[in-house]
PDB file of N, CA and C in Angstrom:
ATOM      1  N   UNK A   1      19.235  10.809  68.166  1.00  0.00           N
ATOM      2  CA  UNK A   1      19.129   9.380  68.034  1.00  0.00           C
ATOM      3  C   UNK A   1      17.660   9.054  67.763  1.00  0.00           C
ATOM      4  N   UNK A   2      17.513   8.181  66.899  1.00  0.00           N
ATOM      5  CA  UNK A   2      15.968   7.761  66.235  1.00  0.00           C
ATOM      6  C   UNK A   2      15.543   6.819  66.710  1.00  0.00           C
ATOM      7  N   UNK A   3      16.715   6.166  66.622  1.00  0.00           N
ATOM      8  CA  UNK A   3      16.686   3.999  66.595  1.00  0.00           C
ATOM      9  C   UNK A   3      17.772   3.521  67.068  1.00  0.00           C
ATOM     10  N   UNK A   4      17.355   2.555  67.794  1.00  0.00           N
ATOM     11  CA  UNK A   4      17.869   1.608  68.757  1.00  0.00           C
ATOM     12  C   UNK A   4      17.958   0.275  68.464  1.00  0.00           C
ATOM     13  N   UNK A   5      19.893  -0.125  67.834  1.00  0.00           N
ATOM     14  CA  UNK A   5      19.818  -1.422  67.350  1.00  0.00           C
ATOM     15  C   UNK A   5      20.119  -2.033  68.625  1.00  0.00           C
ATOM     16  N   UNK A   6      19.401  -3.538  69.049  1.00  0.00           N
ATOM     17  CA  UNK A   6      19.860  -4.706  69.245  1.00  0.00           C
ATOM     18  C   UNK A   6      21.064  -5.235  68.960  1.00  0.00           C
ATOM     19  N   UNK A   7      22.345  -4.825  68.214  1.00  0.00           N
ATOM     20  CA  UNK A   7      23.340  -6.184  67.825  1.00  0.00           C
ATOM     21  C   UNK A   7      24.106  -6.423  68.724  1.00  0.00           C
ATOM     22  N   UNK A   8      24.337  -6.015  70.047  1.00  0.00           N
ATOM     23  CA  UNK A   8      25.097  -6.884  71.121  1.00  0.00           C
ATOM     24  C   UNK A   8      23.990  -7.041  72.078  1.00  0.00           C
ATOM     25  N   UNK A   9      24.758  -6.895  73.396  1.00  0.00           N
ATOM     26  CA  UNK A   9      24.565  -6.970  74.200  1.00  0.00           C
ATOM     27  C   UNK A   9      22.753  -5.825  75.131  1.00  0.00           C
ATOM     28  N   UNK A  10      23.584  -4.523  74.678  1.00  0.00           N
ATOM     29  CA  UNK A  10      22.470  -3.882  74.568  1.00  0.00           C
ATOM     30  C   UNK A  10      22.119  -3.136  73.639  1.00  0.00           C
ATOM     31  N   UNK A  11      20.802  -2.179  73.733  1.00  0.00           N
ATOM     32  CA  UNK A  11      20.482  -1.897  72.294  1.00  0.00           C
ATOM     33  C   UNK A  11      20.962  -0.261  72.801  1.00  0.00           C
ATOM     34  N   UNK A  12      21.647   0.037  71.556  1.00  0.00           N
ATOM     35  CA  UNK A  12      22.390   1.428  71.300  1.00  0.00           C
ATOM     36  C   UNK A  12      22.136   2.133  69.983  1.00  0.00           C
ATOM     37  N   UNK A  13      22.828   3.021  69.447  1.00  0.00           N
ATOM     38  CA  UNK A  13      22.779   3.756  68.536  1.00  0.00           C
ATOM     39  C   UNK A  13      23.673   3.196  67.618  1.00  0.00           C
ATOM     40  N   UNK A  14      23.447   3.388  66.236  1.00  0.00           N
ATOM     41  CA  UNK A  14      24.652   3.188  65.238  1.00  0.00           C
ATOM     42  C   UNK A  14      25.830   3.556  65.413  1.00  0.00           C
ATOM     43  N   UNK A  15      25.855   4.756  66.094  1.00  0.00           N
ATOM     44  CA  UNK A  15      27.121   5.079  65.991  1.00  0.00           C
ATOM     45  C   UNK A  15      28.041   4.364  67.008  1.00  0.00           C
ATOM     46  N   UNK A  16      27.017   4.073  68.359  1.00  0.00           N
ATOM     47  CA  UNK A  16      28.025   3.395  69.741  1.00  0.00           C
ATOM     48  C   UNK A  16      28.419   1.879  69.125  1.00  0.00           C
ATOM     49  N   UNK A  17      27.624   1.184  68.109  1.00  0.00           N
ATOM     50  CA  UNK A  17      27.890   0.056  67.691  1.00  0.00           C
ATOM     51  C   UNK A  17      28.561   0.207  66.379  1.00  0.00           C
ATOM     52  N   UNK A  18      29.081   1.358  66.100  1.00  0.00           N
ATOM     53  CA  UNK A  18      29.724   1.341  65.046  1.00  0.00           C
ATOM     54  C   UNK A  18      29.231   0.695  63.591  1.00  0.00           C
ATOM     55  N   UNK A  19      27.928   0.823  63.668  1.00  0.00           N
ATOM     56  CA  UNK A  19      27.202   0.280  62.119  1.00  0.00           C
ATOM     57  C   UNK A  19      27.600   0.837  60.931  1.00  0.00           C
ATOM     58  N   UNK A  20      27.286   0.754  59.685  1.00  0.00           N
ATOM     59  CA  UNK A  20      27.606   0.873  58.547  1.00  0.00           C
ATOM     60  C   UNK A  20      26.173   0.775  57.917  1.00  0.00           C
ATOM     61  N   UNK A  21      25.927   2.412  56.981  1.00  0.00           N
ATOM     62  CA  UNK A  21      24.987   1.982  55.983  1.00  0.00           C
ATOM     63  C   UNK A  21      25.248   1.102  55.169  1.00  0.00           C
ATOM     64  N   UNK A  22      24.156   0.174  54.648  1.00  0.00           N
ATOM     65  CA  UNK A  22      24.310  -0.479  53.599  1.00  0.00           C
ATOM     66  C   UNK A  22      25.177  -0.037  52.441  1.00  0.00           C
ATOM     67  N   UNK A  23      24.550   1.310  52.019  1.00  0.00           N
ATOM     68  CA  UNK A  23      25.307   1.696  50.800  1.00  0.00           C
ATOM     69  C   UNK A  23      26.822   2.121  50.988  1.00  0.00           C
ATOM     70  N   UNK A  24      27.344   2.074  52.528  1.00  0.00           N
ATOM     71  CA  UNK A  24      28.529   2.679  52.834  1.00  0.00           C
ATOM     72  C   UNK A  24      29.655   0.916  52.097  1.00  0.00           C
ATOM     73  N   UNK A  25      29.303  -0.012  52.398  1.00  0.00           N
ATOM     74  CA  UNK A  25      29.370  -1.328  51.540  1.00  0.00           C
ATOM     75  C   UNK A  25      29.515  -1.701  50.353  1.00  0.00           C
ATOM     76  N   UNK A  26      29.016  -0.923  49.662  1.00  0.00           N
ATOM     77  CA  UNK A  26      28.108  -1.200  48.209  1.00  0.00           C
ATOM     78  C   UNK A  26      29.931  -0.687  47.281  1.00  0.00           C
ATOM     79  N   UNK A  27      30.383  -2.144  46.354  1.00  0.00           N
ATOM     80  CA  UNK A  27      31.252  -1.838  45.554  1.00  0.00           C
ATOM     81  C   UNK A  27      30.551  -0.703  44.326  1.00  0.00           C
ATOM     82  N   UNK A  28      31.485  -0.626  43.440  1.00  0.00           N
ATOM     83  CA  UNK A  28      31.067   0.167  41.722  1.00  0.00           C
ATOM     84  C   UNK A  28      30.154  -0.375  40.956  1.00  0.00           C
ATOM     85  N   UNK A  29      30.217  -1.573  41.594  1.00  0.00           N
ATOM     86  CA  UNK A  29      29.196  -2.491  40.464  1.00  0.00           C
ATOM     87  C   UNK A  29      27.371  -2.298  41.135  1.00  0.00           C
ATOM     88  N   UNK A  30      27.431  -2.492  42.495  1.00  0.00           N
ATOM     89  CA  UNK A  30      26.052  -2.015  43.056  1.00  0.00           C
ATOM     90  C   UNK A  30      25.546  -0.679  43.046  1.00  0.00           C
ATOM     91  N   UNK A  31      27.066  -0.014  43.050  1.00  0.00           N
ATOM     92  CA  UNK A  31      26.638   1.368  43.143  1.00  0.00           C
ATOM     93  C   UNK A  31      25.428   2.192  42.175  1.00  0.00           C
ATOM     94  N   UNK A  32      26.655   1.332  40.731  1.00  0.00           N
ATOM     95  CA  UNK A  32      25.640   1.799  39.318  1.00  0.00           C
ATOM     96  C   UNK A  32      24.794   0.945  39.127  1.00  0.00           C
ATOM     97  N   UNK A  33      24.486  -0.338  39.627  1.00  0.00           N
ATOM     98  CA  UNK A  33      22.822  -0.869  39.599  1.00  0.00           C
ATOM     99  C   UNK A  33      21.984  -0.012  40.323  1.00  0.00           C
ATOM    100  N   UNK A  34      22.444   0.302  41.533  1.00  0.00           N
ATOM    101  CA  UNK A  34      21.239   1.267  42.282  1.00  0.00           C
ATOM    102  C   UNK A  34      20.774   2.512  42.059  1.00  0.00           C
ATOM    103  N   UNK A  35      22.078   3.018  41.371  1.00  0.00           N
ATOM    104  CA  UNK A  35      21.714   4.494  40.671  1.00  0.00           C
ATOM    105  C   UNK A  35      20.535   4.487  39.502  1.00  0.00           C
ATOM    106  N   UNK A  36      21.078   3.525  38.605  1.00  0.00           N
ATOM    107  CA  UNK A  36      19.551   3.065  37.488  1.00  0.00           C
ATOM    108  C   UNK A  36      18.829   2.527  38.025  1.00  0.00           C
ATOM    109  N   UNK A  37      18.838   1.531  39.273  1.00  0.00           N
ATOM    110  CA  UNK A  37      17.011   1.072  39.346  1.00  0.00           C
ATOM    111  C   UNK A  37      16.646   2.511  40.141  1.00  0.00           C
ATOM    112  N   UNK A  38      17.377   3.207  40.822  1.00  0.00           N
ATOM    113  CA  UNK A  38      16.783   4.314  41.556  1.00  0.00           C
ATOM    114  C   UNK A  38      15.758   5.478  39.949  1.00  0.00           C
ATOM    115  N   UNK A  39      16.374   5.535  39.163  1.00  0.00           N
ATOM    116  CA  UNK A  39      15.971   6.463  38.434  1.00  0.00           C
ATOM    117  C   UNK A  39      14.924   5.547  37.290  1.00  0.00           C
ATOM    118  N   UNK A  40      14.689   4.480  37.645  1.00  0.00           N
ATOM    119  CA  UNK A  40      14.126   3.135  37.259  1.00  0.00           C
ATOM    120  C   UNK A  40      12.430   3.497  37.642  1.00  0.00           C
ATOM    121  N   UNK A  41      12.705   3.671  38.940  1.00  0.00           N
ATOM    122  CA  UNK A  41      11.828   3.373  39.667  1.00  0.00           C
ATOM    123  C   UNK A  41      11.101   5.295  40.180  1.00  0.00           C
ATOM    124  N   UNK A  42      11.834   5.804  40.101  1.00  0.00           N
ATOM    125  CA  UNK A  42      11.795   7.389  40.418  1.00  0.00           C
ATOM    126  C   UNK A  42      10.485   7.358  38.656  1.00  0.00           C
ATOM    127  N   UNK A  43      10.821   7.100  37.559  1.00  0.00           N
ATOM    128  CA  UNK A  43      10.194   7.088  36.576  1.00  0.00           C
ATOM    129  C   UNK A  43       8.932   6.023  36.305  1.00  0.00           C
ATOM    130  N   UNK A  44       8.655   5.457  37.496  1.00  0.00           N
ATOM    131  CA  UNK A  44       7.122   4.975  37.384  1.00  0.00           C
ATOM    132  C   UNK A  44       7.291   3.076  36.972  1.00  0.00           C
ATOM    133  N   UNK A  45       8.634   2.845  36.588  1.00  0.00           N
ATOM    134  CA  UNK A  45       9.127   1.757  36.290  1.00  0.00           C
ATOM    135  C   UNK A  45       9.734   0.824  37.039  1.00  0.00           C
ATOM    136  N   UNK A  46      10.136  -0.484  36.568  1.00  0.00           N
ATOM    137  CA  UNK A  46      10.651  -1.574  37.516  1.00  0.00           C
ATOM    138  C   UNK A  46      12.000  -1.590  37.776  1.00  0.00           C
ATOM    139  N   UNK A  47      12.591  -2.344  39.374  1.00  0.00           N
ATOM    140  CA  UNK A  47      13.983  -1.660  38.494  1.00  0.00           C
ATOM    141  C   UNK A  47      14.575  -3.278  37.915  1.00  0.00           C
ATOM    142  N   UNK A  48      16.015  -3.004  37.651  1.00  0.00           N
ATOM    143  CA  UNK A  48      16.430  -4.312  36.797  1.00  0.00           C
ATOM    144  C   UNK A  48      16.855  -3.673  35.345  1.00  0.00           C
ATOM    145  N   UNK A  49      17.926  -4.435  35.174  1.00  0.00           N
ATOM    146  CA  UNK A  49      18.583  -3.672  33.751  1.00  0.00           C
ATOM    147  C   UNK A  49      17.637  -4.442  32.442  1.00  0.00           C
ATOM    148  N   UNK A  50      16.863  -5.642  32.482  1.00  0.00           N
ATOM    149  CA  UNK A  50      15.924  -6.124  31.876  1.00  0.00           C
ATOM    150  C   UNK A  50      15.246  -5.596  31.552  1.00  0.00           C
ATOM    151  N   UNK A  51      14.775  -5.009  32.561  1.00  0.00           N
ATOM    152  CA  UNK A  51      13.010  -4.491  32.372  1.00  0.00           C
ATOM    153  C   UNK A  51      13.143  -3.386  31.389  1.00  0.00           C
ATOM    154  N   UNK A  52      11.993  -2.833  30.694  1.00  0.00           N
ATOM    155  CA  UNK A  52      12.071  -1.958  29.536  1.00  0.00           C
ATOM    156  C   UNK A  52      11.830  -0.416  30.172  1.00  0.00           C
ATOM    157  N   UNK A  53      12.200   0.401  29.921  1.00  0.00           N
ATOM    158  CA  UNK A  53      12.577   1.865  30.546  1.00  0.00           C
ATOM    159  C   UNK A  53      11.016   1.930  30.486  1.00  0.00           C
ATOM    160  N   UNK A  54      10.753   2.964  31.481  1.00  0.00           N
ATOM    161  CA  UNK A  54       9.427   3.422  31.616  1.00  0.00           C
ATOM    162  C   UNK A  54       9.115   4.372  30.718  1.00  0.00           C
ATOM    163  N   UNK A  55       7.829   5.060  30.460  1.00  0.00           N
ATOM    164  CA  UNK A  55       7.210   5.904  29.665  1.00  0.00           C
ATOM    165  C   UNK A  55       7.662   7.747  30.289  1.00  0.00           C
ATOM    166  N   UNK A  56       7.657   8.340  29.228  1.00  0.00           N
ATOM    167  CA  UNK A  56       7.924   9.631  30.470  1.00  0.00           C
ATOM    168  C   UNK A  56       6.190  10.107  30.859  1.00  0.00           C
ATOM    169  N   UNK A  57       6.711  10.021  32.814  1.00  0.00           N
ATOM    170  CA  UNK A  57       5.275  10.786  32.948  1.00  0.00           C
ATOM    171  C   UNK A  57       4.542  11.525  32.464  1.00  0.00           C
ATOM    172  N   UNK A  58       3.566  11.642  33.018  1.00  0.00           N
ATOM    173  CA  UNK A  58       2.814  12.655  32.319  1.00  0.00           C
ATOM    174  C   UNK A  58       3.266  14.253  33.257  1.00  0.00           C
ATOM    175  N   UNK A  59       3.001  14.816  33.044  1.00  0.00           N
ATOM    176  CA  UNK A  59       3.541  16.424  33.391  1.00  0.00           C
ATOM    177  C   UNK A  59       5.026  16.360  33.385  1.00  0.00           C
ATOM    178  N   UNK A  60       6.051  15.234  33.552  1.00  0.00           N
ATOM    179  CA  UNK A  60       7.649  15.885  33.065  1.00  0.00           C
ATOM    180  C   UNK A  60       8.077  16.616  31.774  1.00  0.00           C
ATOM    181  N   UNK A  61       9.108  17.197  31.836  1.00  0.00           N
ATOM    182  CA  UNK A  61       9.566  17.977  31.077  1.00  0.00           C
ATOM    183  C   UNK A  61      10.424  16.913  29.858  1.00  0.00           C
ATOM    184  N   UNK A  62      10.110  17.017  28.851  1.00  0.00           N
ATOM    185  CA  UNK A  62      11.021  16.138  27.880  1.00  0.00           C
ATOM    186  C   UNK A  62      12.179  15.696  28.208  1.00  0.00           C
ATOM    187  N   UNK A  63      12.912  17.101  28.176  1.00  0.00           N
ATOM    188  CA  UNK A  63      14.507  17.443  28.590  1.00  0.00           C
ATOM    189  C   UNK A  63      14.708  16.901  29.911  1.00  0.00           C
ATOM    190  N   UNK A  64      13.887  16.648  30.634  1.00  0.00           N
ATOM    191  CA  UNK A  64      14.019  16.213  31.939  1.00  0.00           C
ATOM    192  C   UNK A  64      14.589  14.782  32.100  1.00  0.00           C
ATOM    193  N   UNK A  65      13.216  13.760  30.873  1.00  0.00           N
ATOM    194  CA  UNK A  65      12.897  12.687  30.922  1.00  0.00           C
ATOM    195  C   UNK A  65      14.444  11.877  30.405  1.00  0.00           C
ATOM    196  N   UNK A  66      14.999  12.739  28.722  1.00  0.00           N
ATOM    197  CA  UNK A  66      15.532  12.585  28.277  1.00  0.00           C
ATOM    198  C   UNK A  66      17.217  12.762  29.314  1.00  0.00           C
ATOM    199  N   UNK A  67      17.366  13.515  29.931  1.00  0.00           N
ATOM    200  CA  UNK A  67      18.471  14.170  31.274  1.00  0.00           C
ATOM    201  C   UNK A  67      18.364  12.316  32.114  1.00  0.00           C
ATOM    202  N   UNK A  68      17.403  12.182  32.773  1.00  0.00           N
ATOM    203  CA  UNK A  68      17.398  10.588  33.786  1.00  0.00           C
ATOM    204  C   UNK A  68      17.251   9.717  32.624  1.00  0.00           C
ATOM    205  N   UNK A  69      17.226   9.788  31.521  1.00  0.00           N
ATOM    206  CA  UNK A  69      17.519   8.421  30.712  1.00  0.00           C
ATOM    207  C   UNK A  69      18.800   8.011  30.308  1.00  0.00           C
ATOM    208  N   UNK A  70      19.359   9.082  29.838  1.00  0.00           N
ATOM    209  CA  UNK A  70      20.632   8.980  29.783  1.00  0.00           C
ATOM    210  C   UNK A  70      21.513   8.526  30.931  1.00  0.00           C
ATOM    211  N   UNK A  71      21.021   9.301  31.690  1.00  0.00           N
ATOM    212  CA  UNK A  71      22.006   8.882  33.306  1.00  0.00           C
ATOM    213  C   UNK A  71      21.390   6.862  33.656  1.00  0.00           C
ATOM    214  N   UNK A  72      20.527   6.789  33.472  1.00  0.00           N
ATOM    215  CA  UNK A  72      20.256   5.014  33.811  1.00  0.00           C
ATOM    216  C   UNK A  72      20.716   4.564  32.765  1.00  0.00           C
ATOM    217  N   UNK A  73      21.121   4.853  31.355  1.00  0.00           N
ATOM    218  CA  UNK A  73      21.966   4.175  30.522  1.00  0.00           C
ATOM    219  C   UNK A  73      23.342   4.223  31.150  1.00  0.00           C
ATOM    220  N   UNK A  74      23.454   5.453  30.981  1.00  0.00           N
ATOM    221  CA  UNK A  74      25.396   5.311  31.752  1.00  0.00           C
ATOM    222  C   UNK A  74      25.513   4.567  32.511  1.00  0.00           C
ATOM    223  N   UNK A  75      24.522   4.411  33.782  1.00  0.00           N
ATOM    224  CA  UNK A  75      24.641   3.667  34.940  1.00  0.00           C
ATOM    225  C   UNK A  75      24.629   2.034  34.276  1.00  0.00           C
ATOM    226  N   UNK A  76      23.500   1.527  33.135  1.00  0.00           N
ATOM    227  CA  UNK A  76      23.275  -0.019  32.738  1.00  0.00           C
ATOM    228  C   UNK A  76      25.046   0.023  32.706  1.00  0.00           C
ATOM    229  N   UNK A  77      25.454   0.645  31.679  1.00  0.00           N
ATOM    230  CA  UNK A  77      26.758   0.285  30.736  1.00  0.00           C
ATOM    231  C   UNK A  77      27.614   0.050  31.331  1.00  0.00           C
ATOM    232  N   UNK A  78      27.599   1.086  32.431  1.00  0.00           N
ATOM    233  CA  UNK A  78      29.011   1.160  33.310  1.00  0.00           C
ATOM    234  C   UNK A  78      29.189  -0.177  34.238  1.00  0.00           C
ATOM    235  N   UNK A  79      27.951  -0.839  34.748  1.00  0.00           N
ATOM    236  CA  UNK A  79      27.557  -2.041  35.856  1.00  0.00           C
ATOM    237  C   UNK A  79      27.547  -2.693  34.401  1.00  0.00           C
ATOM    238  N   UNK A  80      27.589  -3.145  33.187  1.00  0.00           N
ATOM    239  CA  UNK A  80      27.793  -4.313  32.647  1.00  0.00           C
ATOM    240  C   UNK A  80      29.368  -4.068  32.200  1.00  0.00           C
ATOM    241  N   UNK A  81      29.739  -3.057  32.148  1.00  0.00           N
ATOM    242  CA  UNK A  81      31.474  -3.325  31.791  1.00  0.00           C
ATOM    243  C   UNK A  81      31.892  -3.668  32.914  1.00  0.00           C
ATOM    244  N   UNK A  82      31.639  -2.955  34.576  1.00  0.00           N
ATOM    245  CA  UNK A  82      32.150  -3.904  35.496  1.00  0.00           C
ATOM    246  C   UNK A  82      32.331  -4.999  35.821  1.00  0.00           C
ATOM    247  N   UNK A  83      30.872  -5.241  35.161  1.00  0.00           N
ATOM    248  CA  UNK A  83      30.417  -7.029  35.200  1.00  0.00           C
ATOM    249  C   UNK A  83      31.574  -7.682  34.708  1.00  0.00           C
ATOM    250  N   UNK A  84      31.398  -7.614  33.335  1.00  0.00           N
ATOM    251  CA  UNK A  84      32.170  -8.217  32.720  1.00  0.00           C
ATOM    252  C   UNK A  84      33.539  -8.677  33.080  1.00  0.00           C
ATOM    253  N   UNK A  85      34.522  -7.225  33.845  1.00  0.00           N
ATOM    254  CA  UNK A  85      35.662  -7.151  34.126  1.00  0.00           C
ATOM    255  C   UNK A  85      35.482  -8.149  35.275  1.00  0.00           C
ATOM    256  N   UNK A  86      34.823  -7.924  36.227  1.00  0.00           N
ATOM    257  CA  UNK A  86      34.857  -8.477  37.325  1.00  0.00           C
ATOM    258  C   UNK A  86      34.539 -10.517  37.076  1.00  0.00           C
ATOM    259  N   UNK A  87      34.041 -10.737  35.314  1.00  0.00           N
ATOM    260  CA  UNK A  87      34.023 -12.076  35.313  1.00  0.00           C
ATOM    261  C   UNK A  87      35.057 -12.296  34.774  1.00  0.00           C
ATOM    262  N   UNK A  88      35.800 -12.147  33.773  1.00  0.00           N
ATOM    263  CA  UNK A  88      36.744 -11.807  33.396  1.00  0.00           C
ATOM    264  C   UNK A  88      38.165 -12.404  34.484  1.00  0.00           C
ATOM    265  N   UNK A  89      38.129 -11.666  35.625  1.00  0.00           N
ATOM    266  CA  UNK A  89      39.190 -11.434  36.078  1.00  0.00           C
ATOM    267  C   UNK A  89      38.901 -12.878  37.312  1.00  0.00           C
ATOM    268  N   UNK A  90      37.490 -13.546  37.259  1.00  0.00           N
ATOM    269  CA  UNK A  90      37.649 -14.793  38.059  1.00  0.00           C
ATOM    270  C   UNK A  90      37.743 -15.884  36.975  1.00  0.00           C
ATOM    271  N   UNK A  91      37.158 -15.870  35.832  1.00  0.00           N
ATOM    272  CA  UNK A  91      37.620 -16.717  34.994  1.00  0.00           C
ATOM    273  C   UNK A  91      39.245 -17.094  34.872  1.00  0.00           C
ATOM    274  N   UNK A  92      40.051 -15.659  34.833  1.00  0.00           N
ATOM    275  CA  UNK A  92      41.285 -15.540  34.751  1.00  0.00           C
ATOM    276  C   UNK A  92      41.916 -16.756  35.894  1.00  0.00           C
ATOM    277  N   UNK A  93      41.542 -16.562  37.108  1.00  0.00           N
ATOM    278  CA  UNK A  93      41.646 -16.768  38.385  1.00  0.00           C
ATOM    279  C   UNK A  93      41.391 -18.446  38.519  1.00  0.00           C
ATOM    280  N   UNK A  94      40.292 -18.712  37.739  1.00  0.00           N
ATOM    281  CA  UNK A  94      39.996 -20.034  37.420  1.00  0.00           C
ATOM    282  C   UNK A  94      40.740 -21.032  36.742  1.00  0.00           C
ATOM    283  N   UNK A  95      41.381 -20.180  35.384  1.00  0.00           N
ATOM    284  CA  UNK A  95      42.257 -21.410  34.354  1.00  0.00           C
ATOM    285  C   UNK A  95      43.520 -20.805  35.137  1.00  0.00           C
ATOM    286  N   UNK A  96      43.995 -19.986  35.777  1.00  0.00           N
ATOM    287  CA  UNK A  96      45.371 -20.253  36.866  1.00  0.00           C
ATOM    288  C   UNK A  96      45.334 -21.345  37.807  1.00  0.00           C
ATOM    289  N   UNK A  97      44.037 -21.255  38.346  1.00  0.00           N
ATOM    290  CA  UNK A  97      44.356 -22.653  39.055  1.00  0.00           C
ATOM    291  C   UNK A  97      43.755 -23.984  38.930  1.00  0.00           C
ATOM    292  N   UNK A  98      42.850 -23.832  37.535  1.00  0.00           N
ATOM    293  CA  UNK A  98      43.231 -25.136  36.883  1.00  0.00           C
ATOM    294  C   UNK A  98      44.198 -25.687  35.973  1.00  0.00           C
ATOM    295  N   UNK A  99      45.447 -24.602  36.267  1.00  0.00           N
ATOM    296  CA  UNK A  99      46.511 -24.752  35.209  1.00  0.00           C
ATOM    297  C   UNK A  99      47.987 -25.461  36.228  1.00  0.00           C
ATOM    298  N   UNK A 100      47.517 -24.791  37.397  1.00  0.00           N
ATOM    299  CA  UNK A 100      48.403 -25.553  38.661  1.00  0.00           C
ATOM    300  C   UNK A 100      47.894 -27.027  38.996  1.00  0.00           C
ATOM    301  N   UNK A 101      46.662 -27.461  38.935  1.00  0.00           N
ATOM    302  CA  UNK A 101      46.435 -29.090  39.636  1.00  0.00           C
ATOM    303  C   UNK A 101      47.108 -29.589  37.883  1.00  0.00           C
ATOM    304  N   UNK A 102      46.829 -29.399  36.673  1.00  0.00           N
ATOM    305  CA  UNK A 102      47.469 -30.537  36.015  1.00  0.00           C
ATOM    306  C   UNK A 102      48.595 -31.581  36.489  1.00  0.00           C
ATOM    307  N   UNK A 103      48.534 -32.953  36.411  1.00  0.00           N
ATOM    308  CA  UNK A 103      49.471 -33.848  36.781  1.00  0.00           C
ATOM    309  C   UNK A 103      50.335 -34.058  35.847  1.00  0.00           C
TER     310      UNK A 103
END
């Protein structure tokens, strides 16, 4: 035991309070934002699917640079097709039930 949360009564361990990592939480859609800002930010860069990919360091291996670029693209693409689906499917959700109040 490391750390000692506060959330009741007394302060215990994660496990006696039954906590949850953050990332144990985290749907498909955070998952693959965090995977690219992780490799975002692992590369000297900001994270955010905006921001412009970083430069490859200096001493990495090309093949290296080129290996984590690809993987934070997969990750952008995959978190904007989720996106999408996931607006998609409340829009859907939206003209259903603005299709029920019509008088």
């Amino acid at each position: 035991m490391v750390k000692l949360y506060g959330a009741g009564r007394y302060f215990l361990c994660r496990h006696c309070y039954r906590l949850a990592h953050a990332s144990q939480s985290e749907d498909s859609l955070d998952r693959a934002r965090r995977r690219s800002n992780t490799i975002r930010t692992r590369l000297g860069g900001e994270a955010g699917p905006l921001s412009t990919f970083p430069q490859r360091p200096k001493g990495m291996w090309n093949r290296t640079y080129e290996r984590l670029l690809d993987k934070a693209i997969e990750a952008d693409v995959q978190a904007e097709e989720l996106f999408a689906a996931e607006a998609a499917r409340l829009l859907a959700r939206l003209d259903r039930r603005a299709g029920k109040r019509d008088f």
